[in-house]
Protein backbone atom coordinates (compact mmCIF):
# COMPACT_ATOMS: atom_id res chain seq x y z
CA UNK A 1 0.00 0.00 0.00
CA UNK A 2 1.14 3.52 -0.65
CA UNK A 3 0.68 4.87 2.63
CA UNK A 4 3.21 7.74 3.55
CA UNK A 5 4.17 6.01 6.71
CA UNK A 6 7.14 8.46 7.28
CA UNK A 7 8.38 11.32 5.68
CA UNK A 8 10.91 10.09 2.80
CA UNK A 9 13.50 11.94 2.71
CA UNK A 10 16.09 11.22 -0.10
CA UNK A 11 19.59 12.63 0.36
CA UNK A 12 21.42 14.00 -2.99
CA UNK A 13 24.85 11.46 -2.72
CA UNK A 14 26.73 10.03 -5.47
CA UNK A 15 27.13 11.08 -9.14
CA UNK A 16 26.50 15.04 -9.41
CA UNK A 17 22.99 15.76 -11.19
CA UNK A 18 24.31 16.97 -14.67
CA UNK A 19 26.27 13.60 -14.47
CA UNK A 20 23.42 11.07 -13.71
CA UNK A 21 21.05 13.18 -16.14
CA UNK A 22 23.47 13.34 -19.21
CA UNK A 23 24.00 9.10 -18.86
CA UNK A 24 20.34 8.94 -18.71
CA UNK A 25 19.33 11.43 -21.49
CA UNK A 26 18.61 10.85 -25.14
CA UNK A 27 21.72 10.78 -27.71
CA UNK A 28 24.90 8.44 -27.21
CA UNK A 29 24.62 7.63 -23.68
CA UNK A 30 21.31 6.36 -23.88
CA UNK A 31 23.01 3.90 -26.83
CA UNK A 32 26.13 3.04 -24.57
CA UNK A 33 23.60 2.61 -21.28
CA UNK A 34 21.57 0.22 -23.59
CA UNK A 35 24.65 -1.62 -24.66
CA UNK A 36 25.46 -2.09 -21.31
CA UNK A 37 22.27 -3.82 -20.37
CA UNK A 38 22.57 -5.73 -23.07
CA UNK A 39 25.96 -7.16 -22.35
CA UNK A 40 24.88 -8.90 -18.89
CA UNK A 41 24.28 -12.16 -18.46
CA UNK A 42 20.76 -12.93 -17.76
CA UNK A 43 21.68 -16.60 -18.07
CA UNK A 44 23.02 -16.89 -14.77
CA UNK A 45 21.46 -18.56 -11.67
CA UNK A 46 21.80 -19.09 -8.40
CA UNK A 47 21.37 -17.83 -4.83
CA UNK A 48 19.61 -13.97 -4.63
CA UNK A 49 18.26 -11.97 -1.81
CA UNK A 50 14.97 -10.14 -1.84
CA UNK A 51 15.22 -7.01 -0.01
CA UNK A 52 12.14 -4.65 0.69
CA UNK A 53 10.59 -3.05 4.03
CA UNK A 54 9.14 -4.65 7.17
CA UNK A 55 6.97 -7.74 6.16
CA UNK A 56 3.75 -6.33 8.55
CA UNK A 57 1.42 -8.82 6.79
CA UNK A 58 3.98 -11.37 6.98
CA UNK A 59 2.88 -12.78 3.38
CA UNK A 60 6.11 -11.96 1.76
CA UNK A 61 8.13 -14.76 3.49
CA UNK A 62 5.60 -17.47 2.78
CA UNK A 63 5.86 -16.82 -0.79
CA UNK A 64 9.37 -16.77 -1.05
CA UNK A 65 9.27 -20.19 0.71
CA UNK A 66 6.96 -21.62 -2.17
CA UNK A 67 9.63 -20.15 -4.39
CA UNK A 68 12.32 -22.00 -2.50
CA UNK A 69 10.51 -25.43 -2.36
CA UNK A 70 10.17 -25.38 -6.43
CA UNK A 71 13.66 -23.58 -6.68
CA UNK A 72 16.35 -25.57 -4.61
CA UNK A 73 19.29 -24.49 -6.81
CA UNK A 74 18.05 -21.01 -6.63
CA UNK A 75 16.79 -20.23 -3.37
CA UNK A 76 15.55 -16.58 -2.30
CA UNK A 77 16.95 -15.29 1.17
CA UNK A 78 13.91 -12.56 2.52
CA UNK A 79 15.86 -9.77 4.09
CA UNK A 80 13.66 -7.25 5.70
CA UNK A 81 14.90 -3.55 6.68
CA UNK A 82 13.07 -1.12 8.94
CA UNK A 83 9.33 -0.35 8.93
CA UNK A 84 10.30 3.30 8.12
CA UNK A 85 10.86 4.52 3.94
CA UNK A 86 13.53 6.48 4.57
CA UNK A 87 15.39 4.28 6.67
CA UNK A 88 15.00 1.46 4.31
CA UNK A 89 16.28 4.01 1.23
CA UNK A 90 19.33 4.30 2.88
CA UNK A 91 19.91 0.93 3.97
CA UNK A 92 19.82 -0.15 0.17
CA UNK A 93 21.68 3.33 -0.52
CA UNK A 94 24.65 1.59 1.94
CA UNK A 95 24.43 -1.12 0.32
CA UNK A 96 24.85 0.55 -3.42
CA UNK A 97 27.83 2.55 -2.76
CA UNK A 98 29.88 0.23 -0.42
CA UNK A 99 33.00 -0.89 -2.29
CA UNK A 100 32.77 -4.51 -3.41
CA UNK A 101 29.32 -5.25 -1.27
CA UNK A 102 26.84 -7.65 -3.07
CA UNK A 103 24.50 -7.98 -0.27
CA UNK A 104 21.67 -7.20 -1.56
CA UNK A 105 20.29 -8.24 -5.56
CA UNK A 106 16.60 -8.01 -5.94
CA UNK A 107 15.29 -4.39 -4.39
CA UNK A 108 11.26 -3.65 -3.90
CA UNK A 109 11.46 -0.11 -4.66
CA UNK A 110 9.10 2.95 -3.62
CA UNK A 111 7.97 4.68 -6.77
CA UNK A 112 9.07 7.47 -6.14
CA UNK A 113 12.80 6.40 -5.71
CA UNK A 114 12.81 4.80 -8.87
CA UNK A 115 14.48 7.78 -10.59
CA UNK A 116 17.19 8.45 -8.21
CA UNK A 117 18.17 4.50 -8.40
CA UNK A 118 18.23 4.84 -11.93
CA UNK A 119 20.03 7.53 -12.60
CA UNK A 120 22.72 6.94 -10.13
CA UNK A 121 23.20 3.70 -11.41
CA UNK A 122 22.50 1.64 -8.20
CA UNK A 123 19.98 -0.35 -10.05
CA UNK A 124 21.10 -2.02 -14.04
CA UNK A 125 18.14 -1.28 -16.66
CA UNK A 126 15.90 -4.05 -17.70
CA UNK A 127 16.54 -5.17 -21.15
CA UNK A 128 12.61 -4.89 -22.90
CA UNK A 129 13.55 -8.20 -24.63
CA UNK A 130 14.30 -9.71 -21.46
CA UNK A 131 11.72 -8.06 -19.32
CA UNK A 132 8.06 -8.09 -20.20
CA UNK A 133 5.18 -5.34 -19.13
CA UNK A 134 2.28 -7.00 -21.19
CA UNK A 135 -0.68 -6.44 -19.20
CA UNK A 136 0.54 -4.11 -16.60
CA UNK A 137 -0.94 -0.56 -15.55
CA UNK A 138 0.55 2.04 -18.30
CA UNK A 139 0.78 4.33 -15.26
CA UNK A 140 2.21 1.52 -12.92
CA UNK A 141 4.96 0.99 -16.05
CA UNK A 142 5.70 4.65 -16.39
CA UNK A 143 6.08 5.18 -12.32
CA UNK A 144 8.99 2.09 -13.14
CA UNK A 145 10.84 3.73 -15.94
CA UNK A 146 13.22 6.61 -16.04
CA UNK A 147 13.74 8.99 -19.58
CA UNK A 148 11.23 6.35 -21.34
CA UNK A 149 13.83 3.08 -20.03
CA UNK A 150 12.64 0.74 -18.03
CA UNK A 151 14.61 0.10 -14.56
CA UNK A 152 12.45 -1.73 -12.82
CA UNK A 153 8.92 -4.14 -12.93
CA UNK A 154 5.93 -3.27 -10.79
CA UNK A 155 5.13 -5.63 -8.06
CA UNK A 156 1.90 -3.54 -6.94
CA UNK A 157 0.56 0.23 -7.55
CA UNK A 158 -1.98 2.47 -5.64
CA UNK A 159 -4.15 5.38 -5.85
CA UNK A 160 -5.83 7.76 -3.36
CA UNK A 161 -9.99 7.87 -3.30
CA UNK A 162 -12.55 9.98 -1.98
CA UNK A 163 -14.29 8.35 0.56
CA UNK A 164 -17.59 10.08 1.45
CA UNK A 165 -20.69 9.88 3.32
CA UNK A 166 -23.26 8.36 1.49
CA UNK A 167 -25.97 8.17 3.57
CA UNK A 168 -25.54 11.83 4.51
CA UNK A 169 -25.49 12.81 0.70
CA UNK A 170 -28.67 10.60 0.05
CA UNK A 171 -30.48 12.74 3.07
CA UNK A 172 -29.49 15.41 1.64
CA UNK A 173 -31.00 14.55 -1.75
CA UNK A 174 -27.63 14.07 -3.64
CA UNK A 175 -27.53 10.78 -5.36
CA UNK A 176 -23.79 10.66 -6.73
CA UNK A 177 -20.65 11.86 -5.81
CA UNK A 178 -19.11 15.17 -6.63
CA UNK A 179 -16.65 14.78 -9.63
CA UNK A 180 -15.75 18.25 -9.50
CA UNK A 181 -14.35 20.39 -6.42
CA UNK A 182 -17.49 23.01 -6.66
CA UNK A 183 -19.90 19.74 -6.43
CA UNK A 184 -18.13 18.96 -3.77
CA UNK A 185 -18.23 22.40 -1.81
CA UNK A 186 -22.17 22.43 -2.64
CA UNK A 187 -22.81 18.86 -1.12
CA UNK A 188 -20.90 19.58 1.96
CA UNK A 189 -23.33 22.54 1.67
CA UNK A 190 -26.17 20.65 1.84
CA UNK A 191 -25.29 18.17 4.51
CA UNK A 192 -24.05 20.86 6.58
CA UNK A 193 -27.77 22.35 6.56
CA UNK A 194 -29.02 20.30 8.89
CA UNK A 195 -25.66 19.02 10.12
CA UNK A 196 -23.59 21.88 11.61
CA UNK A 197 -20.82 20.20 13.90
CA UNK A 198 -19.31 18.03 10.89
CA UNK A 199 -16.29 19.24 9.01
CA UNK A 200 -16.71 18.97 5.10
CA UNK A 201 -13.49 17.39 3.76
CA UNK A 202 -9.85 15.82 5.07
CA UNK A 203 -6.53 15.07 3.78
CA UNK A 204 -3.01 14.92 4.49
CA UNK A 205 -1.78 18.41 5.16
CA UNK A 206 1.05 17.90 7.64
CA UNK A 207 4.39 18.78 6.61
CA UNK A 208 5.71 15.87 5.37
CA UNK A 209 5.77 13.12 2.35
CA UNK A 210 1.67 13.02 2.55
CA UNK A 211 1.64 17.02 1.75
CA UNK A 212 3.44 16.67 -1.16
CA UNK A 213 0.97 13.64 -2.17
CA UNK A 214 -1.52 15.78 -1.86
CA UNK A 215 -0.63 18.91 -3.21
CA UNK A 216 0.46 17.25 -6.49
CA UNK A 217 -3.27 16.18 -6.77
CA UNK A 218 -4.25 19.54 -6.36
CA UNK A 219 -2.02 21.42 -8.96
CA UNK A 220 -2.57 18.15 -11.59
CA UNK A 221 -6.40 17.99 -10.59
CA UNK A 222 -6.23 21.76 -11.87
CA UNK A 223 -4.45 20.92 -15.54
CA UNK A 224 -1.27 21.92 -13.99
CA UNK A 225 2.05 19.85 -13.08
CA UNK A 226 5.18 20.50 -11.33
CA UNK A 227 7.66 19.41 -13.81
CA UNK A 228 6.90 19.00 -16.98
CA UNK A 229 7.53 16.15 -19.49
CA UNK A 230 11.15 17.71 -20.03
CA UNK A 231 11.68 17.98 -16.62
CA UNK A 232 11.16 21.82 -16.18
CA UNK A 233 9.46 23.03 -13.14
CA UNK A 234 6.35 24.27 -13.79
CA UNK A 235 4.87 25.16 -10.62
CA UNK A 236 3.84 28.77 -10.88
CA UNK A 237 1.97 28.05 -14.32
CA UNK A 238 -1.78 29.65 -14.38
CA UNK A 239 -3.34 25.89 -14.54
CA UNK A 240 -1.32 24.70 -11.33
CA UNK A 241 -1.59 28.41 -8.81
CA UNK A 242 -5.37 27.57 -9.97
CA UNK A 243 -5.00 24.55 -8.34
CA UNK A 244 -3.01 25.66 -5.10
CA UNK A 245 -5.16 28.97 -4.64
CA UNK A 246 -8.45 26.47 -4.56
CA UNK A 247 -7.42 24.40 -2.07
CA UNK A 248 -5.97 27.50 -0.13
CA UNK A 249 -9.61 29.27 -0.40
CA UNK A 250 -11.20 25.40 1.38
CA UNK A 251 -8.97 26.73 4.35
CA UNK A 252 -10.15 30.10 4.40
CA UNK A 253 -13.63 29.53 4.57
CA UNK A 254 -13.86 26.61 6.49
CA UNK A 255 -14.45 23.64 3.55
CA UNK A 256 -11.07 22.21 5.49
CA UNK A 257 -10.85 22.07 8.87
CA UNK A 258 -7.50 23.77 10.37
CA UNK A 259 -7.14 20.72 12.07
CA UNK A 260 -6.25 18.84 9.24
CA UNK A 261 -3.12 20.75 8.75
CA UNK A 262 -2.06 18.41 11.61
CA UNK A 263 -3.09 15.31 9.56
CA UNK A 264 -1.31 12.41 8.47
CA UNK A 265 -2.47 9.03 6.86
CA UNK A 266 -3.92 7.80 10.62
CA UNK A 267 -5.56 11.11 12.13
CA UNK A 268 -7.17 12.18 8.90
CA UNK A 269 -8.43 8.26 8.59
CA UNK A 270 -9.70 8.52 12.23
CA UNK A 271 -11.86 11.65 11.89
CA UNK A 272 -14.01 10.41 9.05
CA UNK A 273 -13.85 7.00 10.71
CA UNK A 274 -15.80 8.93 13.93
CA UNK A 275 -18.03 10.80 11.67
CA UNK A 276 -16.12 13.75 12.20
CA UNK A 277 -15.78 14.28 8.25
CA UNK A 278 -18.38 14.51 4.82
CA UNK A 279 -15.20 13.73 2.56
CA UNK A 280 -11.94 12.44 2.88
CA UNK A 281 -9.08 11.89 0.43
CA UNK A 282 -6.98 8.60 2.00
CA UNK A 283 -5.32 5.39 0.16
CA UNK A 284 -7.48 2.23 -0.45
CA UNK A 285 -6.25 0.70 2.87
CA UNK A 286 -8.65 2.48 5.10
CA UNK A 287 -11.42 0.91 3.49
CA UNK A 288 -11.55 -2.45 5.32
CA UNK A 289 -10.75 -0.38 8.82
CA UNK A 290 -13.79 1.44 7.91
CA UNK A 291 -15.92 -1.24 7.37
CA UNK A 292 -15.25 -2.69 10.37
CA UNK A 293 -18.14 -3.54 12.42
CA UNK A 294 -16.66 -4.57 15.81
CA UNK A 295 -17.80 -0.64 17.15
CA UNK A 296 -14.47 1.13 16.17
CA UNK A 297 -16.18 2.79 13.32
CA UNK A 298 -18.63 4.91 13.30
CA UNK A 299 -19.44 4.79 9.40
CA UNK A 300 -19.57 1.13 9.07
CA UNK A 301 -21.94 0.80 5.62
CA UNK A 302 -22.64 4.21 5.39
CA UNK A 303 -20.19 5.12 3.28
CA UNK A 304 -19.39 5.56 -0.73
CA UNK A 305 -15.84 5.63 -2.22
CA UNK A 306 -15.41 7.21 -5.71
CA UNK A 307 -12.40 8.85 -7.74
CA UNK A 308 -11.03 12.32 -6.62
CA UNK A 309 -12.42 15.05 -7.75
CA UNK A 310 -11.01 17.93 -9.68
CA UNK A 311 -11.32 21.92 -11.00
CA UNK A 312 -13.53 20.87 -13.97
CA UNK A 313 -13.87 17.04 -13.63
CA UNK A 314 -13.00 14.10 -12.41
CA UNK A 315 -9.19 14.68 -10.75
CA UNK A 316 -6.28 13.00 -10.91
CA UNK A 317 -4.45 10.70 -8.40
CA UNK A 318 -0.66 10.61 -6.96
CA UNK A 319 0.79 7.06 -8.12
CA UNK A 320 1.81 4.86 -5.41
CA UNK A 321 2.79 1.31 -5.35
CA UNK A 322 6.51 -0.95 -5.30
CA UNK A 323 8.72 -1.65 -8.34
CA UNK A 324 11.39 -4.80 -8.38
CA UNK A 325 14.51 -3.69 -9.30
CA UNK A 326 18.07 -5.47 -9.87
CA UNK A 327 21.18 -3.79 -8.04
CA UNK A 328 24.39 -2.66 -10.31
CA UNK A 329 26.24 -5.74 -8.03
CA UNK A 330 23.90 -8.57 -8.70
CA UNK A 331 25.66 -11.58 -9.30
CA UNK A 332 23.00 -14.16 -10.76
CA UNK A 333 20.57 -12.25 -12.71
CA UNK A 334 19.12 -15.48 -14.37
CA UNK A 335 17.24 -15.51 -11.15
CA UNK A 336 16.55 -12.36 -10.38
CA UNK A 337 14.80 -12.23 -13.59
CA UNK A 338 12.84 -15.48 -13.27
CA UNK A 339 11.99 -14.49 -9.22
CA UNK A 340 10.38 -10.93 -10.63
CA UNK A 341 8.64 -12.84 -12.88
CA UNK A 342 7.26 -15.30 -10.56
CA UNK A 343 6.83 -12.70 -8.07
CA UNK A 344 4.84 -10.15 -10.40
CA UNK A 345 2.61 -13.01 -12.01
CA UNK A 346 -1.05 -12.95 -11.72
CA UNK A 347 -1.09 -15.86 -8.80
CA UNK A 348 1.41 -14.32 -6.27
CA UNK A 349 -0.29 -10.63 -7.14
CA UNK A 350 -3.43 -12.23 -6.27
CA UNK A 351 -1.99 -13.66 -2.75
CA UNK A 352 -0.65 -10.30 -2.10
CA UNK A 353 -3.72 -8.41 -2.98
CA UNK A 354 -5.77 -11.09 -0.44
CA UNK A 355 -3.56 -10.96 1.89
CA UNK A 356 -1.65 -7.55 2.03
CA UNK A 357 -4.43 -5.46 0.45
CA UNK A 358 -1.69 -3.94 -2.11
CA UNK A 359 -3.19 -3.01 -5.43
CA UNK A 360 -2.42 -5.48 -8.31
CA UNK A 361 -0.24 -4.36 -11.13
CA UNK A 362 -1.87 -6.53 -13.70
CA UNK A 363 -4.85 -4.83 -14.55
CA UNK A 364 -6.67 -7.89 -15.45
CA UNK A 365 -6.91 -8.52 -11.68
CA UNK A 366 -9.62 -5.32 -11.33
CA UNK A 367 -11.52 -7.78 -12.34
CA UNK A 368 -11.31 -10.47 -11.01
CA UNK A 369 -14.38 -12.08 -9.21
CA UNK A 370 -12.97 -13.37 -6.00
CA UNK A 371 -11.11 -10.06 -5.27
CA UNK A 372 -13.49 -7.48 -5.74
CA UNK A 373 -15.65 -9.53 -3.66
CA UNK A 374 -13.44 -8.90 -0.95
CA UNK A 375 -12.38 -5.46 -2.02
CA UNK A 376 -15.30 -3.93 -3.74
CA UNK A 377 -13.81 -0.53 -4.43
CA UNK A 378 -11.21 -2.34 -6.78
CA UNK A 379 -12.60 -0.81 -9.85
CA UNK A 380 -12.81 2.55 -8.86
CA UNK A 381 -9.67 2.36 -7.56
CA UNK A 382 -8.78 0.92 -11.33
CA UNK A 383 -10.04 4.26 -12.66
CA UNK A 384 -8.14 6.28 -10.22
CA UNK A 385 -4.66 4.33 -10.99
CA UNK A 386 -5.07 4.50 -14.65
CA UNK A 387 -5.06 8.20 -14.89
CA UNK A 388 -2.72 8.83 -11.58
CA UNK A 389 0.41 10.63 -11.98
CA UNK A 390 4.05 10.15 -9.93
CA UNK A 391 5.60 12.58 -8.01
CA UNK A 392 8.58 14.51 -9.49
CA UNK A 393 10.65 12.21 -10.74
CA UNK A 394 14.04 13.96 -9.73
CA UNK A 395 16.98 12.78 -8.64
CA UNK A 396 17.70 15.09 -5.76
CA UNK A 397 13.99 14.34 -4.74
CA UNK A 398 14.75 14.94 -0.69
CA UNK A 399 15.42 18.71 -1.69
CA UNK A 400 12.51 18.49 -4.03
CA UNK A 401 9.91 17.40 -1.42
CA UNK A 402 11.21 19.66 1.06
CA UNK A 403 10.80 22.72 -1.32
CA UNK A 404 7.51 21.09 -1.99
CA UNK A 405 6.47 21.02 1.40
CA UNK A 406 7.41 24.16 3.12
CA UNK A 407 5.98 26.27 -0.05
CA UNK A 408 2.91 24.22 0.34
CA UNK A 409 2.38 24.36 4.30
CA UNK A 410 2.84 28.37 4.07
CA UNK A 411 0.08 28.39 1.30
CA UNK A 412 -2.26 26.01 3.93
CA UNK A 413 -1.41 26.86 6.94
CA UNK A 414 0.24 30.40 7.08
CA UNK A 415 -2.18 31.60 4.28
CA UNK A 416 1.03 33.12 1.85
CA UNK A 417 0.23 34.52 -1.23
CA UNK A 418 -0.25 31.34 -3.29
CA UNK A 419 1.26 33.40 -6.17
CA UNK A 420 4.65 34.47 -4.41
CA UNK A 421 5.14 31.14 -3.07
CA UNK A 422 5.28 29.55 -5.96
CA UNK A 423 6.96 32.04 -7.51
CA UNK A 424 9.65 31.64 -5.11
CA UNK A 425 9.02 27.39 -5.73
CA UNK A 426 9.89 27.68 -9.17
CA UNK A 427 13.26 29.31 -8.38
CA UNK A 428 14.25 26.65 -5.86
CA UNK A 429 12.80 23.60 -8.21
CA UNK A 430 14.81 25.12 -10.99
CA UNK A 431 17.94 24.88 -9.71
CA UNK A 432 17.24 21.70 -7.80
CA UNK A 433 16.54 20.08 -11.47
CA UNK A 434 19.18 22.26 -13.22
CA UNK A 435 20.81 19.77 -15.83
């Protein structure tokens, strides 16, 4: 799941930016990095390890122990790192630019460090001959690739929702839910007629990795984006202050509660959980926490989930989800490459859907029967993944978040001039990306 459980904080080490970009860009080095791909053996098997975060579902180590009983010659050994992102970044960062250390070979990848692993070379690109995307989420693909070359396979994705009060919008004579902002603001309107102690919407608007989530739906929701498909910051563009300057004016008059500048993932989750809350942007994993009918919710059945809105329509998600990547010091990449295989196939996404509630990769699995009986939103959250966006792919992305962030919390919390902020944004996201 793509929950922001800490704030992810990547440090700019290694190769300097005009370095990593210029091996990554378009022209000769893209033919020389392609060569080099190329000229590894994927023939070779043996031992691997699997490294990704703390197992909390513990389904991860059962499946590498099926892989193990069919795979004696080329057993898997599960090494788990912290339960914190930015702990386990650096961990595998250690690991990458130790002198002669092969610890780790097979990496499960945020998607937002995908980039930064590319382009500093701590991860080899996946030959497409050798690697296969056939029935994968376009978006999911994209979130795995850096400068259109594919670095890594998706093992799940994710998407944020709007989660809203149904039975509150069916009093109040609404019988869908709000695809655009406005609808939204006139529903909460309505409830709030004959409702006057509930907040209209939440999100996550504490200063850290969930703010930039969420501000990046804003400014995209809007028709704007932060960089653009060149990599050029485009942050104080008319389409994304529109954006910014919305969400701003939900603060001023009330739409958002202040409180929820003091929201993460669990305190925003909790308030519409206790009926404190009309609507509530949050990741797919609240839903079976909500539904819970032991007494620790208060909206048990009474509530909707649908895709975010937006300025003029429906709005568009941030990406979340895991990619499988192969370190630069992987010895036997014949099995790396058959145990991301195995490991992204329709069966083990399944098991990890049931069992870890992490959204499939394989689209096909939206539609499955057995699934979206257990996890009903599935499709919507299909339609919210197909048209979701990453965050900034850059490779000094702790600076980039951080600028992200502290513009953003002075537009939400301070009430700057959305304008001058992102004026000032621009500058710093400029040089941060400066080739």
């Amino acid at each position: 799941m793509s929950r922001t459980r800490s704030v992810r904080r990547v440090a700019a080490t290694g190769l300097s930016l005009t370095a990593v970009l210029a091996m990554a860009a378009c022209g000769g080095s893209d033919s020389s990095s392609s060569s080099s791909a190329a000229a590894l053996n994927w023939d070779q098997k043996g031992p691997i390890t699997y490294v990704q975060g703390k197992d909390n579902n513990n389904v991860v180590q059962p499946l590498v122990d099926k892989w193990n009983a069919a795979h004696p010659d080329e057993k898997v050994t599960f090494i788990q790192l912290s339960d914190k992102a930015d702990e386990q970044r650096q961990k595998m960062i250690d690991n990458a630019t130790t002198n002669g250390s092969s610890g780790y070979d097979v990496l499960s990848l945020d998607v937002v460090w995908t980039a930064e692993f590319a382009a500093k070379q701590y991860v080899v690109e996946l030959p497409s001959d050798q690697f296969k995307t056939d029935g994968m989420l376009d978006s999911a693909v994209d979130g795995a690739s850096y400068f259109n070359k594919l670095y890594a396979i998706p093992a799940s994705s994710d998407g944020a929702l709007l989660y809203y009060r149904k039975d509150l919008l069916d009093a109040a004579g609404i019988t869908e839910a709000p695809k655009t902002w406005d609808d939204m603001k006139a529903a909460c309107a309505k409830v709030k007629a004959t409702n006057k102690s509930i907040d209209c919407y939440g999100g996550q608007f504490q200063k850290y990795e969930g703010l930039t989530c969420n501000i990046t739906e804003w400014v995209n929701s809007a028709g704007g984006e932060f960089l653009d498909k060149d990599s050029k910051p485009q942050v104080n563009s008319e389409a994304s202050l529109k954006g910014v300057s919305y969400l701003q004016g939900m603060f001023k008059d009330g739409t958002i509660p202040a409180e929820a500048t003091t929201w993460m993932e669990e305190p925003s989750r909790q308030a519409f959980q206790d009926g404190k809350l009309v609507f509530l942007r949050q990741w797919p994993y609240a839903y079976s926490l909500m539904q819970a009918s032991d007494g620790s919710s208060k909206v048990n059945g009474k509530f909707g989930i649908a895709p975010l809105p937006g300025l003029t329509g429906p709005g568009v998600s941030t990406l979340g989800g895991h990619n499988m990547a192969v370190t630069k010091t992987a010895k036997n990449l014949g099995t790396a490459k058959a145990f991301i295989e195995w490991y992204t196939s329709a069966d083990q996404e399944k098991v990890l859907a049931e069992k870890a509630s992490l959204a499939p990769s394989l689209e096909s699995l939206y539609s499955d029967a057995s699934l979206t009986e257990q996890m009903p939103y599935l499709p919507t959250l299909l339609e919210s993944i197909k048209t979701a966006k990453p965050r900034p792919k850059a490779v000094q992305y702790n600076d980039v978040t951080q600028a992200i962030q502290d513009a953003s919390y002075d537009v939400v919390k301070s009430g700057k001039d959305p304008k001058a902020t992102f004026d000032s944004l621009q500058t710093k996201l400029t040089d941060l990306t400066k080739a």
